[in-house]
PDB file of N, CA and C in Angstrom:
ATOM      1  N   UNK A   1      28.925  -1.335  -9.596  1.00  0.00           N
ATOM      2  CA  UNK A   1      28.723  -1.653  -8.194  1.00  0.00           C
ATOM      3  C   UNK A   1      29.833  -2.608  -7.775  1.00  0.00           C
ATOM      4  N   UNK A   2      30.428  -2.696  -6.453  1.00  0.00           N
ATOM      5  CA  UNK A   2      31.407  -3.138  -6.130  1.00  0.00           C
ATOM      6  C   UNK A   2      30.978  -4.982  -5.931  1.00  0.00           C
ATOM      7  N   UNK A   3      31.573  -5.581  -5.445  1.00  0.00           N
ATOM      8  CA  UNK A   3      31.110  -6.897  -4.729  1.00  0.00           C
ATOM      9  C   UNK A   3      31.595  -6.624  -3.385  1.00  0.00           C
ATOM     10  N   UNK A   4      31.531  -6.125  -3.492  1.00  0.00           N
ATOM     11  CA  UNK A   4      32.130  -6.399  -1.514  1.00  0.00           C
ATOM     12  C   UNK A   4      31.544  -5.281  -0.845  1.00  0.00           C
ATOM     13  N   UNK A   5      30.755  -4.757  -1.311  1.00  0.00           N
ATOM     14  CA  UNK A   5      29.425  -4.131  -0.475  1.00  0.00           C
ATOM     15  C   UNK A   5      28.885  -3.887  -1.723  1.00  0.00           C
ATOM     16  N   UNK A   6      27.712  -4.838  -2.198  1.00  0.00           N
ATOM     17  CA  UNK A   6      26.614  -3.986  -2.820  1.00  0.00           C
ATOM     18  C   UNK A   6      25.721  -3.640  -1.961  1.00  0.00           C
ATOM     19  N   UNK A   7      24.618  -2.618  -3.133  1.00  0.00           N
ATOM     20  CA  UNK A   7      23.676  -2.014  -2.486  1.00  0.00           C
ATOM     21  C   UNK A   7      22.228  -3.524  -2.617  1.00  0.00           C
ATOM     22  N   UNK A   8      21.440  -3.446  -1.508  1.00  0.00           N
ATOM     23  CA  UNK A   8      20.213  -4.615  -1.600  1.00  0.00           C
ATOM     24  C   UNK A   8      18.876  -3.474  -0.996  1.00  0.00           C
ATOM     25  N   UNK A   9      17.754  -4.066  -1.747  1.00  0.00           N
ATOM     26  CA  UNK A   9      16.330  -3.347  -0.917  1.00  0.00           C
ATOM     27  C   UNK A   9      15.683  -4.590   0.416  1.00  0.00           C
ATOM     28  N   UNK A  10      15.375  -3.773   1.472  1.00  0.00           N
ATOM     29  CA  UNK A  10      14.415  -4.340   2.454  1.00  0.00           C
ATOM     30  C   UNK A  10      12.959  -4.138   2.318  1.00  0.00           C
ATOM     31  N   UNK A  11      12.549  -5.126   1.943  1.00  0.00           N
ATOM     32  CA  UNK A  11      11.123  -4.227   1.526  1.00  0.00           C
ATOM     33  C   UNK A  11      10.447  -4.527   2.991  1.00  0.00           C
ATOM     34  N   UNK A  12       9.436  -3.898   3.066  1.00  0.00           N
ATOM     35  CA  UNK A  12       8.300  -4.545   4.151  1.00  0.00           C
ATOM     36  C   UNK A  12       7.034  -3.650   3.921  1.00  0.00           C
ATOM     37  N   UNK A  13       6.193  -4.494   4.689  1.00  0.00           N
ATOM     38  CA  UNK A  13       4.663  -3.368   4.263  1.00  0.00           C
ATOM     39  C   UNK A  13       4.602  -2.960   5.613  1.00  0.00           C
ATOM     40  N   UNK A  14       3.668  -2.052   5.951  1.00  0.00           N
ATOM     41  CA  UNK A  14       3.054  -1.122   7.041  1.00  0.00           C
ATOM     42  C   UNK A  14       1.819  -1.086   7.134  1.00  0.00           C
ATOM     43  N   UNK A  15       0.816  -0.828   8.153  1.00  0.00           N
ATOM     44  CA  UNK A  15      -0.253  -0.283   7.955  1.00  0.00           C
ATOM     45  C   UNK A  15      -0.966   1.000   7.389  1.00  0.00           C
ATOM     46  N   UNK A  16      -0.070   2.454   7.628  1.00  0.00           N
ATOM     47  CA  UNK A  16      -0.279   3.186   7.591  1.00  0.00           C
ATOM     48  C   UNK A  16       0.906   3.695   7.130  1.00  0.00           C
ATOM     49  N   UNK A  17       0.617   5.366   6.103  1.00  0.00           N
ATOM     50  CA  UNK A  17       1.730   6.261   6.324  1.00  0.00           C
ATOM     51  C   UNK A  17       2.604   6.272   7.424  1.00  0.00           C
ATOM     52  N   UNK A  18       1.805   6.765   8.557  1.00  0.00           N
ATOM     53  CA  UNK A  18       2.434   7.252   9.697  1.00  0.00           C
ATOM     54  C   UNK A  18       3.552   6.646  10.272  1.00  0.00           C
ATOM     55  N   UNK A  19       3.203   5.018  10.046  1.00  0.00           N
ATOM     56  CA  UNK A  19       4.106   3.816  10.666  1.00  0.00           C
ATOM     57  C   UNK A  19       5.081   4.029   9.839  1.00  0.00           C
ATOM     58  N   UNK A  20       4.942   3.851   8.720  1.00  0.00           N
ATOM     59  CA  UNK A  20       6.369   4.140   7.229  1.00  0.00           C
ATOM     60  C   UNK A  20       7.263   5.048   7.406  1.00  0.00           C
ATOM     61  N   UNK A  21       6.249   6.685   7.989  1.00  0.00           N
ATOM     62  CA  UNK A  21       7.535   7.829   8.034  1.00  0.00           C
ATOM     63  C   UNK A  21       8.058   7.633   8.891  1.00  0.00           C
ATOM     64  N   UNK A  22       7.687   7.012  10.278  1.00  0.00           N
ATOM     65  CA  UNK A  22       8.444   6.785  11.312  1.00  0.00           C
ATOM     66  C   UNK A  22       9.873   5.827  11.275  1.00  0.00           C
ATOM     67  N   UNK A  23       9.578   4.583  10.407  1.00  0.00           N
ATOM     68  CA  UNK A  23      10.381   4.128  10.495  1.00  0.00           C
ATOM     69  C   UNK A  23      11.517   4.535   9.193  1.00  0.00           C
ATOM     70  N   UNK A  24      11.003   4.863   8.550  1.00  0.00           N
ATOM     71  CA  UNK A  24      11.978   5.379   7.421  1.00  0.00           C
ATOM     72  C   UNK A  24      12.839   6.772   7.579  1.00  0.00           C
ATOM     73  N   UNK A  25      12.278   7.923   8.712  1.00  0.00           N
ATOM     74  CA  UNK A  25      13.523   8.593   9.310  1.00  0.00           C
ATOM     75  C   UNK A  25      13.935   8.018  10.185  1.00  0.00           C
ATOM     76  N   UNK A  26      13.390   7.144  11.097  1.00  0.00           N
ATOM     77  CA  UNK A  26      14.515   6.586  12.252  1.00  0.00           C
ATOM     78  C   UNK A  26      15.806   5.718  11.166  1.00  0.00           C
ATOM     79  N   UNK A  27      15.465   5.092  10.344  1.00  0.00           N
ATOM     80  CA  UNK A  27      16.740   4.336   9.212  1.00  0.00           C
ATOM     81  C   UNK A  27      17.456   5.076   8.785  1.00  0.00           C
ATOM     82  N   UNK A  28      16.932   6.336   8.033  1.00  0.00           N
ATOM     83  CA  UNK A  28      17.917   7.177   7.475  1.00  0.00           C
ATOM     84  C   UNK A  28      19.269   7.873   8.521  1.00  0.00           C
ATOM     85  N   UNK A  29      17.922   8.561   9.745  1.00  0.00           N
ATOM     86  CA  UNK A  29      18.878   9.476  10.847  1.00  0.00           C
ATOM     87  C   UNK A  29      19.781   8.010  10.970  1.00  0.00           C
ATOM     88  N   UNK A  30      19.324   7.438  11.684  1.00  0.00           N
ATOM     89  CA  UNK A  30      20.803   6.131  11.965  1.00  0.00           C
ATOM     90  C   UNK A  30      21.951   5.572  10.800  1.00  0.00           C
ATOM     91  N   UNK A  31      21.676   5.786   9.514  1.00  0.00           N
ATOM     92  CA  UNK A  31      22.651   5.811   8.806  1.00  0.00           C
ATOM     93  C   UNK A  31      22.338   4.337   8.394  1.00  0.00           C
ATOM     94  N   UNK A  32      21.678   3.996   8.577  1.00  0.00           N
ATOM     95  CA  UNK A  32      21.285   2.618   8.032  1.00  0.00           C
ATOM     96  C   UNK A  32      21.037   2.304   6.573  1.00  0.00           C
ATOM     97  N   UNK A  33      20.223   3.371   6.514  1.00  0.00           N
ATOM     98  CA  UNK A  33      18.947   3.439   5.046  1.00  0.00           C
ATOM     99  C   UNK A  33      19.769   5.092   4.354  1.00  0.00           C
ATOM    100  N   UNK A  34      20.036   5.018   3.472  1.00  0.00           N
ATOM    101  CA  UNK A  34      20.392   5.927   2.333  1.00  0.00           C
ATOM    102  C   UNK A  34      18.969   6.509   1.442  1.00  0.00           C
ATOM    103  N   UNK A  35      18.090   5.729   1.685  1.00  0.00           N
ATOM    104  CA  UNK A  35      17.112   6.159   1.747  1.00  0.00           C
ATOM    105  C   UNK A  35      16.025   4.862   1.708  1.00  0.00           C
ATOM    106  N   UNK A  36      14.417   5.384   2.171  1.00  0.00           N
ATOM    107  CA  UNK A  36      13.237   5.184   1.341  1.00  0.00           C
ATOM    108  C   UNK A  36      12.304   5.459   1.127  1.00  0.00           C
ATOM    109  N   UNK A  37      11.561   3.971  -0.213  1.00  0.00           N
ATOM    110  CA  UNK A  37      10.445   4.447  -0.839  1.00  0.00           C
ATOM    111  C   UNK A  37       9.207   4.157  -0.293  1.00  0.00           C
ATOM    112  N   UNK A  38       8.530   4.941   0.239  1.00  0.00           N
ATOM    113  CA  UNK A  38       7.282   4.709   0.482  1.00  0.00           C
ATOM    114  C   UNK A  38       6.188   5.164  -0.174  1.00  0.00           C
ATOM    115  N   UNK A  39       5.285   3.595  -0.970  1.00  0.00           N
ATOM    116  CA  UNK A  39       4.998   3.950  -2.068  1.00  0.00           C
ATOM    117  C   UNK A  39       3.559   3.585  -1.777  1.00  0.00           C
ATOM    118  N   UNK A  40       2.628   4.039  -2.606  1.00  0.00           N
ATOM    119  CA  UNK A  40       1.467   4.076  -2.745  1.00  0.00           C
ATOM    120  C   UNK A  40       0.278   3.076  -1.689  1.00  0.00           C
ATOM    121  N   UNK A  41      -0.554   3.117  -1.302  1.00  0.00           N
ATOM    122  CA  UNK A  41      -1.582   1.875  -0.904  1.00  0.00           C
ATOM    123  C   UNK A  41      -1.266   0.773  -1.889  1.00  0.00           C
ATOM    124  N   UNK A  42      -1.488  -0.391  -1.340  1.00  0.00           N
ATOM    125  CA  UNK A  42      -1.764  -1.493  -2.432  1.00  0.00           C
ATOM    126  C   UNK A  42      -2.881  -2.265  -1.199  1.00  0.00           C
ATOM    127  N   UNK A  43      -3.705  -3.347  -1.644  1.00  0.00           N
ATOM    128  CA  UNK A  43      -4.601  -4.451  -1.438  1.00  0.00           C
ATOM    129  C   UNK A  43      -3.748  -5.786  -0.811  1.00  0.00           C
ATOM    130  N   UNK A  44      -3.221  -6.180   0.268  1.00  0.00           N
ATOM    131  CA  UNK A  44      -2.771  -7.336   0.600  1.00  0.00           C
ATOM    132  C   UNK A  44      -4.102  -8.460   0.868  1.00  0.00           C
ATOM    133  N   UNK A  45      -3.837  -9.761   0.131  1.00  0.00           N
ATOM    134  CA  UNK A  45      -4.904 -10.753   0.410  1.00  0.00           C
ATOM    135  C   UNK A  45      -3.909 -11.728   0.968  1.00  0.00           C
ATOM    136  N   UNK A  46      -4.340 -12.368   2.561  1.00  0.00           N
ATOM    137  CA  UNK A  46      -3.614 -13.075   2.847  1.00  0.00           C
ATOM    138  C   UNK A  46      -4.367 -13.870   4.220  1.00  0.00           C
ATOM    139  N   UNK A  47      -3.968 -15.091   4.474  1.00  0.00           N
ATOM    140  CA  UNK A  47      -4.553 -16.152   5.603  1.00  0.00           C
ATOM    141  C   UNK A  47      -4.025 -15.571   6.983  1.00  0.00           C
ATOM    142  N   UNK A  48      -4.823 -15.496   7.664  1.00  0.00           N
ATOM    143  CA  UNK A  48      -4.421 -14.958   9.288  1.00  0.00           C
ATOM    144  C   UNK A  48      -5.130 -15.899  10.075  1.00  0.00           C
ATOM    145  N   UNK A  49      -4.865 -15.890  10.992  1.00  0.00           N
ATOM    146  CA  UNK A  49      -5.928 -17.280  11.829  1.00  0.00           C
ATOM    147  C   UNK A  49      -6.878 -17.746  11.674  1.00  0.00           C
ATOM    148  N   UNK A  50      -6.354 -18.322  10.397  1.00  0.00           N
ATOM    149  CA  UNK A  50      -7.720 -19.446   9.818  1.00  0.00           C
ATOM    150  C   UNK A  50      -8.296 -18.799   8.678  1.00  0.00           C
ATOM    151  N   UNK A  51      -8.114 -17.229   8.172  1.00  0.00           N
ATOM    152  CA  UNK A  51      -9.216 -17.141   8.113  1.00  0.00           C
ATOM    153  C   UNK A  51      -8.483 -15.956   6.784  1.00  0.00           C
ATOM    154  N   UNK A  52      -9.384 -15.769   5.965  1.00  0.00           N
ATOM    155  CA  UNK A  52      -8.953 -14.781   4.548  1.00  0.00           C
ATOM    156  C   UNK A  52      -9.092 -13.680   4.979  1.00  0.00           C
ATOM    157  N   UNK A  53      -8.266 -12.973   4.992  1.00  0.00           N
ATOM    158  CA  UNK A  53      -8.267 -11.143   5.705  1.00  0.00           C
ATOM    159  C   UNK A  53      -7.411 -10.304   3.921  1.00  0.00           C
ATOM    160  N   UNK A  54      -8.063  -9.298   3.356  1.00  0.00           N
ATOM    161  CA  UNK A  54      -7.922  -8.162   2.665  1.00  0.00           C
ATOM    162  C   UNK A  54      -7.687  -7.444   3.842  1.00  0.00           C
ATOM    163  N   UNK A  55      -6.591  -6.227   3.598  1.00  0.00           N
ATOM    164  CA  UNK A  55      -6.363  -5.304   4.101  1.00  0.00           C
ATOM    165  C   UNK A  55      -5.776  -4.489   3.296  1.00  0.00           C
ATOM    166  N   UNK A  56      -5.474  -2.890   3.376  1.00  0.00           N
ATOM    167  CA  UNK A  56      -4.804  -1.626   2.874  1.00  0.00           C
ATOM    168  C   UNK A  56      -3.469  -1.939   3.298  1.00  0.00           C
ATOM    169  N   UNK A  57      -1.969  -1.842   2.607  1.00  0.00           N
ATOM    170  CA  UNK A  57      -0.652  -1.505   3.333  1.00  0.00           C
ATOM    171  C   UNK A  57      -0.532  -0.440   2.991  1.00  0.00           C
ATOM    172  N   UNK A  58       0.904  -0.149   2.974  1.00  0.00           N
ATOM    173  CA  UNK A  58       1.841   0.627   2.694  1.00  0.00           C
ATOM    174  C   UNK A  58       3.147   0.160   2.210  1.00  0.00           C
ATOM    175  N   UNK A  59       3.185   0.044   1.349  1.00  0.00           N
ATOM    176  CA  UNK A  59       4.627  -0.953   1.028  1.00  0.00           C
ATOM    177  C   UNK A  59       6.026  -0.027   1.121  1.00  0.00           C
ATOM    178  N   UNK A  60       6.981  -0.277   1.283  1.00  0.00           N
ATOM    179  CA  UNK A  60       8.445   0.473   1.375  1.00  0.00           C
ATOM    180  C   UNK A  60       9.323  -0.415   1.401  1.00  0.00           C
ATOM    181  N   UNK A  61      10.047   0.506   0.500  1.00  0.00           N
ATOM    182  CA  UNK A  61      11.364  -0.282  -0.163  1.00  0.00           C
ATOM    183  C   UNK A  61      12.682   0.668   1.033  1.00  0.00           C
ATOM    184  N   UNK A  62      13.229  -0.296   1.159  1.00  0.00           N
ATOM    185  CA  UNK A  62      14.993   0.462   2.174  1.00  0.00           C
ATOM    186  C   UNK A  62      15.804   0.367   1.239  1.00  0.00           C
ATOM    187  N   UNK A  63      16.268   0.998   0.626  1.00  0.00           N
ATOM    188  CA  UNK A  63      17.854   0.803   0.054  1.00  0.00           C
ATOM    189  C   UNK A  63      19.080   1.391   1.049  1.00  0.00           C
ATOM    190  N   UNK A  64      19.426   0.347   1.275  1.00  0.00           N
ATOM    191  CA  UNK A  64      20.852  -0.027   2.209  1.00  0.00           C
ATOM    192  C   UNK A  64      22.029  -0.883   1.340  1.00  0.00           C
ATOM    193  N   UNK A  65      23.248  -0.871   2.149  1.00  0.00           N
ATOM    194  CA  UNK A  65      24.122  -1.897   1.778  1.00  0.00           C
ATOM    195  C   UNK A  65      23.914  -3.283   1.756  1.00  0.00           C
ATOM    196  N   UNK A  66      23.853  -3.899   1.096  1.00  0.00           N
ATOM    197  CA  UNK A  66      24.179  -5.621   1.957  1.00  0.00           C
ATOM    198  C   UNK A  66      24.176  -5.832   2.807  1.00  0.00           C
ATOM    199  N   UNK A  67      25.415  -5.370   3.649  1.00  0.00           N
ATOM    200  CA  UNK A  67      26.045  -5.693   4.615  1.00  0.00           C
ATOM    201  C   UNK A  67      24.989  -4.724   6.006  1.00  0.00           C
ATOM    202  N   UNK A  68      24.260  -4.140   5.524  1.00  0.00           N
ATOM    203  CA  UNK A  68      23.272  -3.229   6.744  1.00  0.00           C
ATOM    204  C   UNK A  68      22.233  -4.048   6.641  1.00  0.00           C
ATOM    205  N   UNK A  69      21.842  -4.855   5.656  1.00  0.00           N
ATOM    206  CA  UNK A  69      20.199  -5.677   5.652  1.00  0.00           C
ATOM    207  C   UNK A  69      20.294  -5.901   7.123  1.00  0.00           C
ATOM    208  N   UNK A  70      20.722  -7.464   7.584  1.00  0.00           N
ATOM    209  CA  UNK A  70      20.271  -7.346   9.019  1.00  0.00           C
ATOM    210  C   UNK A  70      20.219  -6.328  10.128  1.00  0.00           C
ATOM    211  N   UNK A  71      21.259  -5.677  10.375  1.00  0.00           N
ATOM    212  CA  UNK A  71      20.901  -3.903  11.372  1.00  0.00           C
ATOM    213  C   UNK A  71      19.783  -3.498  10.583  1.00  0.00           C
ATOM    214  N   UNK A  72      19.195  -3.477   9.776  1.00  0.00           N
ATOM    215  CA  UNK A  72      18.058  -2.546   9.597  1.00  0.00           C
ATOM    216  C   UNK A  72      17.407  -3.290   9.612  1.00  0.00           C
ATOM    217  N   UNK A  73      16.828  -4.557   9.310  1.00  0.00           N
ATOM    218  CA  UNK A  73      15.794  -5.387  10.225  1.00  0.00           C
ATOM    219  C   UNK A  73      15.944  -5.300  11.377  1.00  0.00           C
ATOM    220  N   UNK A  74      16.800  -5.260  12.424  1.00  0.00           N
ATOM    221  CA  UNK A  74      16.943  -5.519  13.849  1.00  0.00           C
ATOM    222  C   UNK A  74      16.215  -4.054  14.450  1.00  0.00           C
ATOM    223  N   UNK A  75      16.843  -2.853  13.716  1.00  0.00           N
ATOM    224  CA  UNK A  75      16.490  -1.523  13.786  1.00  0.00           C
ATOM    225  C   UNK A  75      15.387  -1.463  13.524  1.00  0.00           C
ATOM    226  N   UNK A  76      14.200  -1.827  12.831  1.00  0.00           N
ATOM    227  CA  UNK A  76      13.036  -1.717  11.851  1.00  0.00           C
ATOM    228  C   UNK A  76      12.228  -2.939  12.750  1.00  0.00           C
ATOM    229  N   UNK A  77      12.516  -3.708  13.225  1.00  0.00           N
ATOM    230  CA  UNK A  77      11.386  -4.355  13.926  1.00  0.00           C
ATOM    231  C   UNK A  77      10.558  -3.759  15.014  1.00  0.00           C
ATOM    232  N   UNK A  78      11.275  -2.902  16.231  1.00  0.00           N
ATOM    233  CA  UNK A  78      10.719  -2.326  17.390  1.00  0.00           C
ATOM    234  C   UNK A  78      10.116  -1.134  16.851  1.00  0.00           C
ATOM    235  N   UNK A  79       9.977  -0.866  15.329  1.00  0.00           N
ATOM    236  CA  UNK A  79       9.334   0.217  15.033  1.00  0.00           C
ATOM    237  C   UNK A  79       8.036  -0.402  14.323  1.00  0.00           C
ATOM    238  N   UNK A  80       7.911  -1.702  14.069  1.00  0.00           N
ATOM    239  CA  UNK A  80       6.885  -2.253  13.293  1.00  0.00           C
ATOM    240  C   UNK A  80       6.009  -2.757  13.978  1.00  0.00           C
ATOM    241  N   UNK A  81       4.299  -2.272  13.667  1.00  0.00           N
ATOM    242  CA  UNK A  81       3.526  -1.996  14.173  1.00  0.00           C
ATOM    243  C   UNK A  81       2.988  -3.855  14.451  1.00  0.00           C
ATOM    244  N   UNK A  82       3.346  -4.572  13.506  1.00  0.00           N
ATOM    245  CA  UNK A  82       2.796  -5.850  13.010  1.00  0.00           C
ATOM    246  C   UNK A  82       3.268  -6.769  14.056  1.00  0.00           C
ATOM    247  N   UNK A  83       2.522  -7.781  14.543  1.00  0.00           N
ATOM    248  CA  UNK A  83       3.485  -8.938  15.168  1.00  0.00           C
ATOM    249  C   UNK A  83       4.270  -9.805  14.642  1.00  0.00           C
ATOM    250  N   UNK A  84       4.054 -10.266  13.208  1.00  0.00           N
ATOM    251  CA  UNK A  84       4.680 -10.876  12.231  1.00  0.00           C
ATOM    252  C   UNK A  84       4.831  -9.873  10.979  1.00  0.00           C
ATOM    253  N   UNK A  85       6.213  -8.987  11.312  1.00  0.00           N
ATOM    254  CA  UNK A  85       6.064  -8.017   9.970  1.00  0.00           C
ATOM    255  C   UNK A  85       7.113  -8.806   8.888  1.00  0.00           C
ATOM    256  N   UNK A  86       6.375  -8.482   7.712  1.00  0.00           N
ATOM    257  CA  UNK A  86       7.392  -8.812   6.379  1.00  0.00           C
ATOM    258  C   UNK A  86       8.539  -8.044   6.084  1.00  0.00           C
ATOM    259  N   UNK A  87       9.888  -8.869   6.121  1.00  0.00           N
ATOM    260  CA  UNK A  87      11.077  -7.791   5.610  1.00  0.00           C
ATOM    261  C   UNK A  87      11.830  -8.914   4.928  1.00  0.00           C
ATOM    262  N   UNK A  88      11.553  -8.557   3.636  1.00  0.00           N
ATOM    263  CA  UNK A  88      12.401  -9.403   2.856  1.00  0.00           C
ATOM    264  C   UNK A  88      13.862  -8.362   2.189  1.00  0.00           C
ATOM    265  N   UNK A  89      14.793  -9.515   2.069  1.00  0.00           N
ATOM    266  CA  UNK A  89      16.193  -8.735   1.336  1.00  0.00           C
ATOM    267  C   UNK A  89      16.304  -9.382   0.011  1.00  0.00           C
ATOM    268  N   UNK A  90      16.239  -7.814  -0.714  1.00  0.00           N
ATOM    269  CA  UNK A  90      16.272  -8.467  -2.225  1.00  0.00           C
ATOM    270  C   UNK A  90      17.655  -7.567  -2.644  1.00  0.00           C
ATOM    271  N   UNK A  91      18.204  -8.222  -3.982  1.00  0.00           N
ATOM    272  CA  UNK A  91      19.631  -8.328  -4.096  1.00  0.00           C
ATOM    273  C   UNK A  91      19.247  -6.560  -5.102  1.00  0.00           C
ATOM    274  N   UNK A  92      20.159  -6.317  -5.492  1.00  0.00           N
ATOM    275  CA  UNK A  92      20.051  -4.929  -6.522  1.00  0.00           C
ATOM    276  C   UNK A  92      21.161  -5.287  -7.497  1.00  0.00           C
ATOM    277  N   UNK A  93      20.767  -5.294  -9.100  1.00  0.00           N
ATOM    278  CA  UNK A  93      21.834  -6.119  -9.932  1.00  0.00           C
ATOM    279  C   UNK A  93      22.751  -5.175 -10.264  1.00  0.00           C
ATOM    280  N   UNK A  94      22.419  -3.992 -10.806  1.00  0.00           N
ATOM    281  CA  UNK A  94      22.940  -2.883 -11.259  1.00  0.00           C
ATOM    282  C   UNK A  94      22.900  -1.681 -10.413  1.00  0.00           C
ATOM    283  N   UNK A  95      23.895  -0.717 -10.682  1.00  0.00           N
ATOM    284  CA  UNK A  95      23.083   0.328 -10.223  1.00  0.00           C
ATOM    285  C   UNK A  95      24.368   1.843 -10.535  1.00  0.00           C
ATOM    286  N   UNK A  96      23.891   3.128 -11.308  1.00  0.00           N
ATOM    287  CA  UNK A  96      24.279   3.941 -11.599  1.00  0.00           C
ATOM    288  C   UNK A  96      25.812   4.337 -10.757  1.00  0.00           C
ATOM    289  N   UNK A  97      26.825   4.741 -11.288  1.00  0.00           N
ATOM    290  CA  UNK A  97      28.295   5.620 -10.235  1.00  0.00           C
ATOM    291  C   UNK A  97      27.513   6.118  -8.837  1.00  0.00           C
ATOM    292  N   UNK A  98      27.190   7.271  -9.953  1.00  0.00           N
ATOM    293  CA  UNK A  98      26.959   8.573  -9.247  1.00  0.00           C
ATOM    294  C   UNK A  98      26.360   8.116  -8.067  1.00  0.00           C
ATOM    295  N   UNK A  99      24.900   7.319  -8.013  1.00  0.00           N
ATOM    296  CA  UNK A  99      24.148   6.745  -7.332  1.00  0.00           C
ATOM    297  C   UNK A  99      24.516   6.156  -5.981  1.00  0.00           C
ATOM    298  N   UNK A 100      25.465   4.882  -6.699  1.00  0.00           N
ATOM    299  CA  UNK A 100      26.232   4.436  -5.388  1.00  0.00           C
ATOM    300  C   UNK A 100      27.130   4.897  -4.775  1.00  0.00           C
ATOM    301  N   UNK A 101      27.889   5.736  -5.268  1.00  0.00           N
ATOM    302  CA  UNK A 101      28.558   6.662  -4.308  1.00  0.00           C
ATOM    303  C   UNK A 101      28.205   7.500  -3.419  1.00  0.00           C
ATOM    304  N   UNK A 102      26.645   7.835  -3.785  1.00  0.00           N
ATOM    305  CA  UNK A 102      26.289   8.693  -2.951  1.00  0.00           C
ATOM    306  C   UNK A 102      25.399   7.813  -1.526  1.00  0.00           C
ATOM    307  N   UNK A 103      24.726   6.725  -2.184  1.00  0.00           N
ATOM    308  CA  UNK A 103      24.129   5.772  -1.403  1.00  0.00           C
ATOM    309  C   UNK A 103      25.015   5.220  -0.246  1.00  0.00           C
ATOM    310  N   UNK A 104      26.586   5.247  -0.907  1.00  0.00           N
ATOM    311  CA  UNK A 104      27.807   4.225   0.285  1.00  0.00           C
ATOM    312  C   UNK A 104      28.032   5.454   1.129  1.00  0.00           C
ATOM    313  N   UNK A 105      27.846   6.214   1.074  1.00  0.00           N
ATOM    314  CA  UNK A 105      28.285   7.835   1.848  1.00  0.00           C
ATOM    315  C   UNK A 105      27.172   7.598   2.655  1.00  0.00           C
ATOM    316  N   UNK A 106      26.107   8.099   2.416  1.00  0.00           N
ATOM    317  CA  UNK A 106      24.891   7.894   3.264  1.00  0.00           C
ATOM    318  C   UNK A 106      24.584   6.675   4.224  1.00  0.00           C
ATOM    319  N   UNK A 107      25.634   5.869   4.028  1.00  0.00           N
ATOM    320  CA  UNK A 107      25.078   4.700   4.912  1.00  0.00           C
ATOM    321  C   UNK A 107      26.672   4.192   5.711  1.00  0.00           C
ATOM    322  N   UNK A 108      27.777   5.028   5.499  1.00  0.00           N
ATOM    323  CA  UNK A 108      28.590   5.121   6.571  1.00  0.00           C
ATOM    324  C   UNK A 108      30.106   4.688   5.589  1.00  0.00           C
ATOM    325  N   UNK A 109      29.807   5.043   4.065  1.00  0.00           N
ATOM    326  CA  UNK A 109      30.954   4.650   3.076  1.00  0.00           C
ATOM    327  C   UNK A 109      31.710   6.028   2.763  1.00  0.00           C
TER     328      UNK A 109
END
């Protein structure tokens, strides 16, 4: 992987499928997102006004460049259903040739 554009994941959760596929072809068609994962239900336990709320997500991972993390938060917010949605940028240490070549193509390399 290069240093001067690696690849990083955006994760964020969703409520639903529906919210996930939406925003995960609007990322891809825009060239943002090379792709993502939208992966299974999980159990979020967390404090909301005042008060202990369990809920169902949808978690999804973006793999983008580095250098796209913020455009695809900026892109990915008016699609997120949440008023306070989670999008964290996590770094990617390694990652296969073949892979990133095809990932830097897909996202405007």
């Amino acid at each position: 992987m290069t240093d001067t554009d690696p690849l990083a994941f955006v994760y964020t959760t969703l409520p639903d499928e529906t919210a996930a596929a939406v925003m995960a072809r609007a990322l891809v068609e825009a060239r943002l997102a090379a792709c993502c994962n939208i992966m299974a239900s999980m159990r979020s336990v967390y404090r909301w006004g005042g008060a202990i709320e369990v809920q169902r997500e949808i978690p999804m991972l973006i793999k983008t460049r580095r250098s796209l993390a913020e455009r695809v938060i900026e892109a990915a917010r008016p699609l997120h259903p949440y008023a306070t949605p989670c999008f964290l940028t996590l770094p990617i240490e390694t990652v296969n040739a073949p892979y990133l070549a095809w990932a830097l193509a897909e996202t405007g390399g």
